[in-house]
PDB file of N, CA and C in Angstrom:
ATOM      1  N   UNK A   1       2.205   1.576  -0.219  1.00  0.00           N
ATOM      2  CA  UNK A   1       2.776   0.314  -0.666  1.00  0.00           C
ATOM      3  C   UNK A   1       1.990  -0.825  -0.043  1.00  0.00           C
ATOM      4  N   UNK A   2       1.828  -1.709  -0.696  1.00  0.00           N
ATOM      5  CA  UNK A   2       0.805  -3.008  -0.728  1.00  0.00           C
ATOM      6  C   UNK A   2       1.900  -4.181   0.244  1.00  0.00           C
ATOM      7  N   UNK A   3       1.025  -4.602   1.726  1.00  0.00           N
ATOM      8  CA  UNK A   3       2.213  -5.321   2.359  1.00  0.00           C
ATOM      9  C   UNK A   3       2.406  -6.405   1.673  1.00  0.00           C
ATOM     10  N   UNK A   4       1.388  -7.013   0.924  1.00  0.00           N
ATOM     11  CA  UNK A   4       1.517  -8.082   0.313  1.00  0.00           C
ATOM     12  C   UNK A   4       2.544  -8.226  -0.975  1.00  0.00           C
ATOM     13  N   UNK A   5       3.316  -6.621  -1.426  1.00  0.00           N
ATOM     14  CA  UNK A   5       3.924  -6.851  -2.519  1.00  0.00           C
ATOM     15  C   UNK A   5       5.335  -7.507  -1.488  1.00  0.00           C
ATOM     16  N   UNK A   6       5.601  -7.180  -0.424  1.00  0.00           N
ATOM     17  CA  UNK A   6       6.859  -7.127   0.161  1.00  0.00           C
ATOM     18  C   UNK A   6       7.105  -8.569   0.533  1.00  0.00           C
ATOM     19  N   UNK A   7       5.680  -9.592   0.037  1.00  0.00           N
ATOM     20  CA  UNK A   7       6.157 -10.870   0.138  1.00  0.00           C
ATOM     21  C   UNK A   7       6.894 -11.741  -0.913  1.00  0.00           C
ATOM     22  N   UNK A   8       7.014 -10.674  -2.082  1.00  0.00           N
ATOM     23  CA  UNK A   8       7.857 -11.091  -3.607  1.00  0.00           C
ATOM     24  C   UNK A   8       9.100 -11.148  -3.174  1.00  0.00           C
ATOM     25  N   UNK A   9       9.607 -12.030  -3.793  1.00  0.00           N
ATOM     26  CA  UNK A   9      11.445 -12.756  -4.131  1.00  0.00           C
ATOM     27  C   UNK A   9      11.595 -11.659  -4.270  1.00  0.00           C
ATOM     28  N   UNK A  10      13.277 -11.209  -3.319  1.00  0.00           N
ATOM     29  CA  UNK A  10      13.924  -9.759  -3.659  1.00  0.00           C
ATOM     30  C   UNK A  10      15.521 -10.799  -4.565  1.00  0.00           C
ATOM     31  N   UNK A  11      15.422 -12.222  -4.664  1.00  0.00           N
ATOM     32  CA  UNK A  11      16.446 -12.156  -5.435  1.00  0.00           C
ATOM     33  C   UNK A  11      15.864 -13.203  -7.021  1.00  0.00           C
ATOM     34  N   UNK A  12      16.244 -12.946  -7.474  1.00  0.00           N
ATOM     35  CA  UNK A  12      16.054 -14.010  -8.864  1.00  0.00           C
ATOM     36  C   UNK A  12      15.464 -15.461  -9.085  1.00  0.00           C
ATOM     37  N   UNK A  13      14.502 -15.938  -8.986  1.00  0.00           N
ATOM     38  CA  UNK A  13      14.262 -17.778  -9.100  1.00  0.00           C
ATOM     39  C   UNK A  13      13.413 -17.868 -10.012  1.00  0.00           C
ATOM     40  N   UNK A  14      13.827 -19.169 -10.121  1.00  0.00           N
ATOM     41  CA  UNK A  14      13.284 -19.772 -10.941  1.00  0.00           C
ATOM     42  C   UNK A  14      11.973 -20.250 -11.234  1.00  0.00           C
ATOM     43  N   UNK A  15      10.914 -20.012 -12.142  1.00  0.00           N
ATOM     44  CA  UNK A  15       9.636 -20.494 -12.253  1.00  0.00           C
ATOM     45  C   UNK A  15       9.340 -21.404 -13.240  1.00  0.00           C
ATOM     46  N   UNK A  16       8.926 -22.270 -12.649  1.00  0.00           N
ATOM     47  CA  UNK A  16       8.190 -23.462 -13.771  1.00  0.00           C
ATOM     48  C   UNK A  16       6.884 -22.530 -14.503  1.00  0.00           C
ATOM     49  N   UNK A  17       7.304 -22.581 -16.244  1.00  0.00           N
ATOM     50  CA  UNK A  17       6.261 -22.124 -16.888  1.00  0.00           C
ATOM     51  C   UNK A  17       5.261 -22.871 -16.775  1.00  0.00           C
ATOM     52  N   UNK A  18       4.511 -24.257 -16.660  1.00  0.00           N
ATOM     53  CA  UNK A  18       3.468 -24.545 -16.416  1.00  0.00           C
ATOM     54  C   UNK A  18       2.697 -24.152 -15.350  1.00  0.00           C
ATOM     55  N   UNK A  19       3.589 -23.655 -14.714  1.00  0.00           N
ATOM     56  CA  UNK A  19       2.233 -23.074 -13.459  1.00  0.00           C
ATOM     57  C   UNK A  19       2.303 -21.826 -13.732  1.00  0.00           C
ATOM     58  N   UNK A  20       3.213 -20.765 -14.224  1.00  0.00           N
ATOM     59  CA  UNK A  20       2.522 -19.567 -15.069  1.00  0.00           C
ATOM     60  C   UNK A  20       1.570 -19.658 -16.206  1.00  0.00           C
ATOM     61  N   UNK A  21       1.519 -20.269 -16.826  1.00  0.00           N
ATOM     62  CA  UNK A  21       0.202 -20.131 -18.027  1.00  0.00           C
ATOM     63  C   UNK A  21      -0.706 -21.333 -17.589  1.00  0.00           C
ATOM     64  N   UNK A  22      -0.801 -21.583 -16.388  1.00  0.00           N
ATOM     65  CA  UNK A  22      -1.943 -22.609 -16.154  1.00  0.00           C
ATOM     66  C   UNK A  22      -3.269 -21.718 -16.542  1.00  0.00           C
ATOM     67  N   UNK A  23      -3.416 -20.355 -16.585  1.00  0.00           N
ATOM     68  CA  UNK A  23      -4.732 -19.887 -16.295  1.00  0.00           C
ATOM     69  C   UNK A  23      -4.935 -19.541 -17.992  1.00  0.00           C
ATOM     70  N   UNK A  24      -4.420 -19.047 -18.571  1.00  0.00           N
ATOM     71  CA  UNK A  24      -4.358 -18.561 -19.744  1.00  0.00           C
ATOM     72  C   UNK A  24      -3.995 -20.047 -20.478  1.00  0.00           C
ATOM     73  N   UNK A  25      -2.859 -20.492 -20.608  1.00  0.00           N
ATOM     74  CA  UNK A  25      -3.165 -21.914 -21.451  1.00  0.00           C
ATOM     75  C   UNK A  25      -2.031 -21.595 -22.543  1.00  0.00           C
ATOM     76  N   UNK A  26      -1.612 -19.858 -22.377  1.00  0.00           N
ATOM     77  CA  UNK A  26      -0.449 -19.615 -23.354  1.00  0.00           C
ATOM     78  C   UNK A  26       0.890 -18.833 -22.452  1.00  0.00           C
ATOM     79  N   UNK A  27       1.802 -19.652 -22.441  1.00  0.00           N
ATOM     80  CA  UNK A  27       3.151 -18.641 -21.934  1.00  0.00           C
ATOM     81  C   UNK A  27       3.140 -17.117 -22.497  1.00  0.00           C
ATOM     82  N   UNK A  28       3.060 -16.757 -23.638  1.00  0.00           N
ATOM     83  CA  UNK A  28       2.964 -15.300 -23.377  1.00  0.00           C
ATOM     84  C   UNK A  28       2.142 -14.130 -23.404  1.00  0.00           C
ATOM     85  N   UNK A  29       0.987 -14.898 -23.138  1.00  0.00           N
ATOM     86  CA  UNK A  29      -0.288 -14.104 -22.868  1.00  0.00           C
ATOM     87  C   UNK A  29      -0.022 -13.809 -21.595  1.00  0.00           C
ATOM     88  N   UNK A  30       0.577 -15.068 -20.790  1.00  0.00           N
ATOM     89  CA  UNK A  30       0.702 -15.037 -19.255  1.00  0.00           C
ATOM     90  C   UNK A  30       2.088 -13.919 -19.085  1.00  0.00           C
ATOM     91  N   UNK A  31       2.727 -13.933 -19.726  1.00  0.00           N
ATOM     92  CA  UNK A  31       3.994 -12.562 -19.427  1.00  0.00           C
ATOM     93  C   UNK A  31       3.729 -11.588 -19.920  1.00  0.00           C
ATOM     94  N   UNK A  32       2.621 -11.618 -21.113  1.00  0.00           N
ATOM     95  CA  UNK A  32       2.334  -9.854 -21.045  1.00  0.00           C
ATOM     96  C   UNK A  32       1.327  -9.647 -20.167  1.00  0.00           C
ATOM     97  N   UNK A  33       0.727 -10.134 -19.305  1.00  0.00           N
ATOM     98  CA  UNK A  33      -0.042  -9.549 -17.889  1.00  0.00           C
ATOM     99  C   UNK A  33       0.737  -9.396 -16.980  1.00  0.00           C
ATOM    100  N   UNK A  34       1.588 -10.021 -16.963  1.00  0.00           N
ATOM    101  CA  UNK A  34       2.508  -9.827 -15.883  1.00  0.00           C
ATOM    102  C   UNK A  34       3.483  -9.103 -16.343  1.00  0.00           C
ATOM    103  N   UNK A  35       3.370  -8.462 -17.163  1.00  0.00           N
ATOM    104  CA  UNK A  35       4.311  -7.714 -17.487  1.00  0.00           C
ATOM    105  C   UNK A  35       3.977  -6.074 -17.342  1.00  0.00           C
ATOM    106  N   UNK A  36       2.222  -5.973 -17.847  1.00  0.00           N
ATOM    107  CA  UNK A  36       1.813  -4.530 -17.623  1.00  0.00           C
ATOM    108  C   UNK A  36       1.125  -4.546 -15.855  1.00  0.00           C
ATOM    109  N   UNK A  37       1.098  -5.681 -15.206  1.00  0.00           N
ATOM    110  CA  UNK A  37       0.888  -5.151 -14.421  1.00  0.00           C
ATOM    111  C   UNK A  37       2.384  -4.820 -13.572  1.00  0.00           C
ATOM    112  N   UNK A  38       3.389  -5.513 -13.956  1.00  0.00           N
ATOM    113  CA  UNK A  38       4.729  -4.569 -13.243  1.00  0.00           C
ATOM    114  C   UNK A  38       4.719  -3.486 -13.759  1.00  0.00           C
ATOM    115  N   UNK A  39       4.442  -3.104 -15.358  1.00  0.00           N
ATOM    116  CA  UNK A  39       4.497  -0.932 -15.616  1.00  0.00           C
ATOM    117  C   UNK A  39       3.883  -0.447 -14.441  1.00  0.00           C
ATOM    118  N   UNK A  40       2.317  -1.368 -14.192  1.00  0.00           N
ATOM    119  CA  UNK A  40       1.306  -0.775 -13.023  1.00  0.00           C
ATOM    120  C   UNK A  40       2.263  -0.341 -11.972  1.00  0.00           C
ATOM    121  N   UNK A  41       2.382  -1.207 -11.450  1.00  0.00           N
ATOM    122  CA  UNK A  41       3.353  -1.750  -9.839  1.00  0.00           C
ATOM    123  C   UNK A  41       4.594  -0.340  -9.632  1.00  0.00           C
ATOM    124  N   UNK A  42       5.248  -0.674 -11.102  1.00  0.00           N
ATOM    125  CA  UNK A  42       6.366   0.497 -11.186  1.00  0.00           C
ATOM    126  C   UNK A  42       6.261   1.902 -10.799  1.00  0.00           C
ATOM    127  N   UNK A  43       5.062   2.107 -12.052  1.00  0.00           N
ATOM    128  CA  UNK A  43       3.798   3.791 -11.846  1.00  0.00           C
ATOM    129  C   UNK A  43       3.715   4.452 -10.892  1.00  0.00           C
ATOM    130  N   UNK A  44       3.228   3.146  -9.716  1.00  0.00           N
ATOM    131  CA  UNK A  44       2.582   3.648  -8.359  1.00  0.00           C
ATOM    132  C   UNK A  44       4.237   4.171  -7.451  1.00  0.00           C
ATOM    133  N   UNK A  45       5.051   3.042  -7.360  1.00  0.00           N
ATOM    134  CA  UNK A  45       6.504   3.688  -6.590  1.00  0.00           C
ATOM    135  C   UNK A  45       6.769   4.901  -7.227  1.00  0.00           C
ATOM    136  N   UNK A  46       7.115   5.002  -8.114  1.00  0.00           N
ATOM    137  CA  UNK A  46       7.751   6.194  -8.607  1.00  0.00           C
ATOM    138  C   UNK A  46       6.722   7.073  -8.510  1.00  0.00           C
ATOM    139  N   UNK A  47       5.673   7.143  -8.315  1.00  0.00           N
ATOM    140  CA  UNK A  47       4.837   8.047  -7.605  1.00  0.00           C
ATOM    141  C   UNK A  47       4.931   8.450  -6.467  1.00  0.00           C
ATOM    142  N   UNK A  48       4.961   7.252  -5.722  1.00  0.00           N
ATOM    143  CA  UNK A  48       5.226   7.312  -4.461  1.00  0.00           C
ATOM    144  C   UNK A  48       6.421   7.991  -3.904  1.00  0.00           C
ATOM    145  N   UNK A  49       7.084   7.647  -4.366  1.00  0.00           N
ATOM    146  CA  UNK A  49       8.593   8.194  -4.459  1.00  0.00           C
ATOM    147  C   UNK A  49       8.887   9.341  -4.525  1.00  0.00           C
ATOM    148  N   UNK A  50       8.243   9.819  -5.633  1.00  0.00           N
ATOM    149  CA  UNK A  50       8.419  11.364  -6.180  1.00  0.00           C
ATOM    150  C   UNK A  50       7.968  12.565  -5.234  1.00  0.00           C
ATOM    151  N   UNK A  51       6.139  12.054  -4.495  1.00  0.00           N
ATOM    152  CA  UNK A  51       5.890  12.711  -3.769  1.00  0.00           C
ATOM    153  C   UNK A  51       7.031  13.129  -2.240  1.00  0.00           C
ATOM    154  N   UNK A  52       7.213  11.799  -1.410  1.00  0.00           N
ATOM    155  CA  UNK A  52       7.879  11.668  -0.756  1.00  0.00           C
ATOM    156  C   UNK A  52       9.217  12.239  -0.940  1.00  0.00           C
ATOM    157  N   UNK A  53       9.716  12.440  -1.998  1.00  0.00           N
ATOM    158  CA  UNK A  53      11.203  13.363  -2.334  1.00  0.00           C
ATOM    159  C   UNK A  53      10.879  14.500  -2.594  1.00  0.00           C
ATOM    160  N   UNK A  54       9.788  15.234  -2.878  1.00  0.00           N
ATOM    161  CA  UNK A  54       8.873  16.561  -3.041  1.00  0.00           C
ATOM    162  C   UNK A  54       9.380  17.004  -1.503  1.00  0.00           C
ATOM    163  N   UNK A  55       9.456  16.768  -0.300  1.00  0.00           N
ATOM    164  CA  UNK A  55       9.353  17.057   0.917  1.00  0.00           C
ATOM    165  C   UNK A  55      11.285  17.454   1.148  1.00  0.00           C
ATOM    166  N   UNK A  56      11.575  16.756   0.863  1.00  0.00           N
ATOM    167  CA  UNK A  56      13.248  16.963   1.036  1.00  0.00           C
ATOM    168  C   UNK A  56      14.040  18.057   0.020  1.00  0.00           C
ATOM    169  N   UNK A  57      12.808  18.659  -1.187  1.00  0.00           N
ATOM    170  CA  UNK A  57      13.623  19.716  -2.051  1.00  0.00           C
ATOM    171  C   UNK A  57      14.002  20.393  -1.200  1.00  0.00           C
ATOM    172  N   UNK A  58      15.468  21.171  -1.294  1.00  0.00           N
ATOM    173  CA  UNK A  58      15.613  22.507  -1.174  1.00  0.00           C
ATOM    174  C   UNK A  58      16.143  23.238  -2.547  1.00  0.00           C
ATOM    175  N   UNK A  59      15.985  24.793  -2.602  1.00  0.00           N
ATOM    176  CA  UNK A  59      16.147  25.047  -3.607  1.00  0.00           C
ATOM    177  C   UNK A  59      17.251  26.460  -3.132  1.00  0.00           C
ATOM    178  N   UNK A  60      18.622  25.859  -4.093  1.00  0.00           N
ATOM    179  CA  UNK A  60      19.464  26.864  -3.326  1.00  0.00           C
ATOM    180  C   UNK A  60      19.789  27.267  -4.580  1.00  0.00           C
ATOM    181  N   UNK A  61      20.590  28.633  -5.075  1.00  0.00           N
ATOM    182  CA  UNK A  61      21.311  28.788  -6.454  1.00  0.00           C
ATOM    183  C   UNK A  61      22.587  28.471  -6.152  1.00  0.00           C
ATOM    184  N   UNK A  62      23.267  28.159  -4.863  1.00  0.00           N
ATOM    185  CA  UNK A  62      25.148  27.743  -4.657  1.00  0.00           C
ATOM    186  C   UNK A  62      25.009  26.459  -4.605  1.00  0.00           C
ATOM    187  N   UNK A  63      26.021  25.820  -5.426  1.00  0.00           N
ATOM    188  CA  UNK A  63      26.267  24.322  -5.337  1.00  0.00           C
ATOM    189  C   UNK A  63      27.572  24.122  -4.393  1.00  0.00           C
ATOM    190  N   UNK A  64      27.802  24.847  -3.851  1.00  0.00           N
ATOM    191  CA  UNK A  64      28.463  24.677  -2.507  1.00  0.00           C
ATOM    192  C   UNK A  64      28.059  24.524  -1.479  1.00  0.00           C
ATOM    193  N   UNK A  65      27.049  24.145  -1.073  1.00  0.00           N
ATOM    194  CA  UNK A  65      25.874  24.094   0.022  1.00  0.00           C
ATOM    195  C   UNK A  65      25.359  22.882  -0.352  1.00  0.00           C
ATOM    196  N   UNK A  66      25.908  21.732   0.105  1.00  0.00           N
ATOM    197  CA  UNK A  66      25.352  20.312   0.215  1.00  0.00           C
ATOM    198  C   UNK A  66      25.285  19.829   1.501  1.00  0.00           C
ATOM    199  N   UNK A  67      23.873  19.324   1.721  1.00  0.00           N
ATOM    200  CA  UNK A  67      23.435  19.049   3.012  1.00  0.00           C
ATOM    201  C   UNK A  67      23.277  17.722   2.578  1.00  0.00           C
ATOM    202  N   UNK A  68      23.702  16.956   3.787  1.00  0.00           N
ATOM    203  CA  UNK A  68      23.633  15.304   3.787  1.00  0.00           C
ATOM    204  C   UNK A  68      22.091  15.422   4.903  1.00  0.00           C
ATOM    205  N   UNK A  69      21.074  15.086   4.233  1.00  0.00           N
ATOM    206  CA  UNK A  69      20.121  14.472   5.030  1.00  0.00           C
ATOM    207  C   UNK A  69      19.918  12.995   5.186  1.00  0.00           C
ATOM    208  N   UNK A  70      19.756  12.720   6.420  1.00  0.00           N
ATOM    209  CA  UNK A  70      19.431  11.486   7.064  1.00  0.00           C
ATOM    210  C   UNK A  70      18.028  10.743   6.358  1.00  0.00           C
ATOM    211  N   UNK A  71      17.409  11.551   6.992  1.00  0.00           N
ATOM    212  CA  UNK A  71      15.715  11.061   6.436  1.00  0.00           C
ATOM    213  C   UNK A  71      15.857  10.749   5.037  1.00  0.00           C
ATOM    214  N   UNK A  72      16.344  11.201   4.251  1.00  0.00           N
ATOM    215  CA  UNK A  72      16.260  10.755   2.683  1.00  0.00           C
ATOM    216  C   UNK A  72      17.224  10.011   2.317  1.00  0.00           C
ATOM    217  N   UNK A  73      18.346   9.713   2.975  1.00  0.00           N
ATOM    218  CA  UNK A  73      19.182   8.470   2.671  1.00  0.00           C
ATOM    219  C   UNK A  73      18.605   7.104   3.392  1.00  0.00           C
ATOM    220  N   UNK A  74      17.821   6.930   4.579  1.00  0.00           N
ATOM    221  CA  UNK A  74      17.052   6.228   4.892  1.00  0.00           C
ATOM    222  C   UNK A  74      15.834   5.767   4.307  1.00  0.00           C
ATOM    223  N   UNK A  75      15.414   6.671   3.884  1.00  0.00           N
ATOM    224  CA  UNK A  75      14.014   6.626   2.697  1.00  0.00           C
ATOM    225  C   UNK A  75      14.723   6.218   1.627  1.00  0.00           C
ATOM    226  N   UNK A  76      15.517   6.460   0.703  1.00  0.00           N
ATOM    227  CA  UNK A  76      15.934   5.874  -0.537  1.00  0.00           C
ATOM    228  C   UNK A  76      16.471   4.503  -0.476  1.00  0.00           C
ATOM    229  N   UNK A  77      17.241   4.416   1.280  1.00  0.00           N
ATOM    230  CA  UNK A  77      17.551   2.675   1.260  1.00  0.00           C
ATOM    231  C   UNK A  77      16.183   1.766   1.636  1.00  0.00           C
ATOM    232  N   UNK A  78      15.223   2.280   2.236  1.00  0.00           N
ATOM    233  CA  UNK A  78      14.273   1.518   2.164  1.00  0.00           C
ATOM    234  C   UNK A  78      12.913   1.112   0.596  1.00  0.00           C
ATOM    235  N   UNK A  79      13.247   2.044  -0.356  1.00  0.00           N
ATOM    236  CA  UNK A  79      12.759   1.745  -1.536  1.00  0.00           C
ATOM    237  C   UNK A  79      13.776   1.427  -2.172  1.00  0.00           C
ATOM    238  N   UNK A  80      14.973   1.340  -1.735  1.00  0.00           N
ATOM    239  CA  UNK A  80      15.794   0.042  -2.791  1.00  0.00           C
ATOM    240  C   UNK A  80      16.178  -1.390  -2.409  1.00  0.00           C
ATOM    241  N   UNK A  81      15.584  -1.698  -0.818  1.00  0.00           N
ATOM    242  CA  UNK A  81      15.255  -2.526  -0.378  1.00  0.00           C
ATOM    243  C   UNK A  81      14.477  -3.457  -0.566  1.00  0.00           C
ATOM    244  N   UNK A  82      13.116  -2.645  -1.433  1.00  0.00           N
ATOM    245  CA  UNK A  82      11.904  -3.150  -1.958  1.00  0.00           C
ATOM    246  C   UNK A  82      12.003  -4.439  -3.255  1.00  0.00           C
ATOM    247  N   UNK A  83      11.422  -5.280  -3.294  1.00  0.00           N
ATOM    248  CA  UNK A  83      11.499  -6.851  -4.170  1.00  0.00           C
ATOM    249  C   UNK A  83      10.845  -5.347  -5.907  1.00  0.00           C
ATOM    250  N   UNK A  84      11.676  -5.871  -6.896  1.00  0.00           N
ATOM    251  CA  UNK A  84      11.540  -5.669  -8.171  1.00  0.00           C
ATOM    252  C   UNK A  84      10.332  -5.303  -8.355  1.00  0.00           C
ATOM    253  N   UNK A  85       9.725  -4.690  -9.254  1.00  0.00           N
ATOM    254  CA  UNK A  85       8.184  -4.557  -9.789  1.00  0.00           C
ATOM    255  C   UNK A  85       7.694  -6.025 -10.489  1.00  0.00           C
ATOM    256  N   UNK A  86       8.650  -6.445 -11.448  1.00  0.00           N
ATOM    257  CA  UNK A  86       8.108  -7.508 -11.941  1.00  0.00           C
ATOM    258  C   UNK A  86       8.317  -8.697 -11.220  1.00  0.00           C
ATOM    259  N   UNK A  87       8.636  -8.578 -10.092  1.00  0.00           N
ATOM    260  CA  UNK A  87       8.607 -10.179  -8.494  1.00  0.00           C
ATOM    261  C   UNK A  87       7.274  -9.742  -8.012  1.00  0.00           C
ATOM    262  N   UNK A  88       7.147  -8.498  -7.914  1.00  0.00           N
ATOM    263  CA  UNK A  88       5.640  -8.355  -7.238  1.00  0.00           C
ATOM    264  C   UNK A  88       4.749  -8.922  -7.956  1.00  0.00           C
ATOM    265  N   UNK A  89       4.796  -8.222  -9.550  1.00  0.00           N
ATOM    266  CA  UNK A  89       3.744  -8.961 -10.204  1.00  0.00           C
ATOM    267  C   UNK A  89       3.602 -10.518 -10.701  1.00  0.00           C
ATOM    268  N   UNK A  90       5.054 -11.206 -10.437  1.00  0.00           N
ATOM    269  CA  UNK A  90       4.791 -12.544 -10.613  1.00  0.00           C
ATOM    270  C   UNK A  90       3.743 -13.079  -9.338  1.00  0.00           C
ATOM    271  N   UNK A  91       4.366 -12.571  -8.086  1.00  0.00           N
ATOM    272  CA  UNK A  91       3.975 -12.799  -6.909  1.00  0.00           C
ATOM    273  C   UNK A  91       2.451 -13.132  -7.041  1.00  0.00           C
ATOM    274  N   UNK A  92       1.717 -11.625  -7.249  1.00  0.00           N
ATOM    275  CA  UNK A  92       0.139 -11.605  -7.350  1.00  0.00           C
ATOM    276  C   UNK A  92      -0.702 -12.238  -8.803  1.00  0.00           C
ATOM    277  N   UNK A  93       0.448 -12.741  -9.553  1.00  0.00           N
ATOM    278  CA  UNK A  93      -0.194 -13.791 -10.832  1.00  0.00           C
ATOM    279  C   UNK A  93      -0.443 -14.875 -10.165  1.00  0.00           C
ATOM    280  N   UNK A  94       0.955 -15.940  -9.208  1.00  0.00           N
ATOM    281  CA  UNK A  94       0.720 -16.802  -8.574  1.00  0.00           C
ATOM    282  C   UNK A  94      -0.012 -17.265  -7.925  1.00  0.00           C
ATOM    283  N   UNK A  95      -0.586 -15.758  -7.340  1.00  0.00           N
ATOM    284  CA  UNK A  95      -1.623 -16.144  -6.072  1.00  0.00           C
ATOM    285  C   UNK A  95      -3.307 -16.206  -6.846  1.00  0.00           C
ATOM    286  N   UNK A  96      -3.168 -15.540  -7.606  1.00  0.00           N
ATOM    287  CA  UNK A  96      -4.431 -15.340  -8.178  1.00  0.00           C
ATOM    288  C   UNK A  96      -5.067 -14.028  -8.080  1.00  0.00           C
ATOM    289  N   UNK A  97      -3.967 -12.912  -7.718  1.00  0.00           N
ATOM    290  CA  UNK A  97      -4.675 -11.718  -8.026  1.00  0.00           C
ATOM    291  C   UNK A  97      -4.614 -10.422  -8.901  1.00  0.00           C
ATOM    292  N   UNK A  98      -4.016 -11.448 -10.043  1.00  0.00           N
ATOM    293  CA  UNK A  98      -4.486 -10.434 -11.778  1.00  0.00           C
ATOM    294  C   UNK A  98      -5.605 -11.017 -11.980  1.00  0.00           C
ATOM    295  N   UNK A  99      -6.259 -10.354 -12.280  1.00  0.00           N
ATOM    296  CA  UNK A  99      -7.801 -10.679 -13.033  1.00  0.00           C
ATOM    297  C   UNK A  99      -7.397 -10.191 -14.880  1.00  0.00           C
ATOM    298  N   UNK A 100      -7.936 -10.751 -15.604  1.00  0.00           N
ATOM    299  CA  UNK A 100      -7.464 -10.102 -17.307  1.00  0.00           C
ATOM    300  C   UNK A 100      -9.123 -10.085 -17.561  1.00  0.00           C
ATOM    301  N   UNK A 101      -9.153  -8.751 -18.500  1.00  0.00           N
ATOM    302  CA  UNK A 101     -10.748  -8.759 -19.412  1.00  0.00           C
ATOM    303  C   UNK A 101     -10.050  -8.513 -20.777  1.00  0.00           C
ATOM    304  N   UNK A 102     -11.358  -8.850 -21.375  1.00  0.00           N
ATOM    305  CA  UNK A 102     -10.967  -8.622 -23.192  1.00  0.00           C
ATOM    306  C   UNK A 102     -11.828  -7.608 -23.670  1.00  0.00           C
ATOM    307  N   UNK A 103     -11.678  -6.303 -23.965  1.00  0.00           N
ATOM    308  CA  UNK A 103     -12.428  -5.490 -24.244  1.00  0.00           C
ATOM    309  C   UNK A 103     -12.979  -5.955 -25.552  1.00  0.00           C
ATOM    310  N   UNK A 104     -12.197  -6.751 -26.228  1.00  0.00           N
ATOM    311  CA  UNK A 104     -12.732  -6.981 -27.632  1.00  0.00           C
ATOM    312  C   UNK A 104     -13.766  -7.802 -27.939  1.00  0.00           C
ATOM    313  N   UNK A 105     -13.650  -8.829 -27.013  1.00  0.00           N
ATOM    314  CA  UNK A 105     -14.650  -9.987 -26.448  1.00  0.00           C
ATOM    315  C   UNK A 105     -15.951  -9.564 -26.682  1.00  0.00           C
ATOM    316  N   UNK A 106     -16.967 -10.087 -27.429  1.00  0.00           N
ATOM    317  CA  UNK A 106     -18.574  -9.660 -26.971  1.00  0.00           C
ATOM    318  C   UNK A 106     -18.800 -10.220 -25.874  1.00  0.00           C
ATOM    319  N   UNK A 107     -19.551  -9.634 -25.563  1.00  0.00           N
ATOM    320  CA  UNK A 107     -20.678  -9.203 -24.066  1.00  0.00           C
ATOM    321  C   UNK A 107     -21.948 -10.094 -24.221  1.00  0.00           C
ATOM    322  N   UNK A 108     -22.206 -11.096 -23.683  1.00  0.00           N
ATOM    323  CA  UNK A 108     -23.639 -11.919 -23.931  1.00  0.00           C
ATOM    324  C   UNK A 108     -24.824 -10.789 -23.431  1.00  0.00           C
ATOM    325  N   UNK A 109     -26.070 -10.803 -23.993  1.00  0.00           N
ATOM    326  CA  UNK A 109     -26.890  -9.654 -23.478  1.00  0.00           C
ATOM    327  C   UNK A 109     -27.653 -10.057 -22.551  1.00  0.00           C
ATOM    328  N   UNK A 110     -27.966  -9.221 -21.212  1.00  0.00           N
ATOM    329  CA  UNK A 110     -28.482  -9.605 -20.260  1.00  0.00           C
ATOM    330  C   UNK A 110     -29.827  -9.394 -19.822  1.00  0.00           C
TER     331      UNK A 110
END
């Protein structure tokens, strides 16, 4: 996890759209980047996640055998602790670190 995502709003505010599409020049060019890069953002936790809960399987056939582990109720409150996917990615639009390319765009020849 990126320390810099943990500097995103963990509650709701408000953004002036002119300083979101200052770079782009269109409001929703500027929310669909910020929008796939929260799928991005999302991808990586639940990756993260998944591995890290890989460690706590047990595999029993009785469902009468429930173990309260510590470590994974601590681990699950600290990734729900975590600021939204799409606060992170407003976060790193703000700052200036989405970059966008246009694959469709020609290429001047060099």
């Amino acid at each position: 996890m990126d320390k810099n995502h943990l500097q995103a709003s963990k509650t709701t505010k408000t953004l002036d759209f002119n300083e979101l599409d200052q770079s782009t020049g269109n409001i929703y060019e500027a929310l669909t980047i910020v929008a796939r890069r929260a799928e991005q953002i999302n991808e990586g936790i639940r990756a993260e996640i998944n591995e890290k809960l890989e460690e706590f399987t047990t595999y029993t056939d009785s469902l009468e055998e429930v173990f309260e582990n510590r470590e994974q109720i601590e681990f699950s409150k600290q990734y729900e602790a975590l600021p939204k996917p799409h606060a992170m990615a407003v976060h790193e639009w703000l700052d200036g670190k989405i970059y966008t390319r246009y694959p469709d765009a020609e290429t001047p020849n060099a």
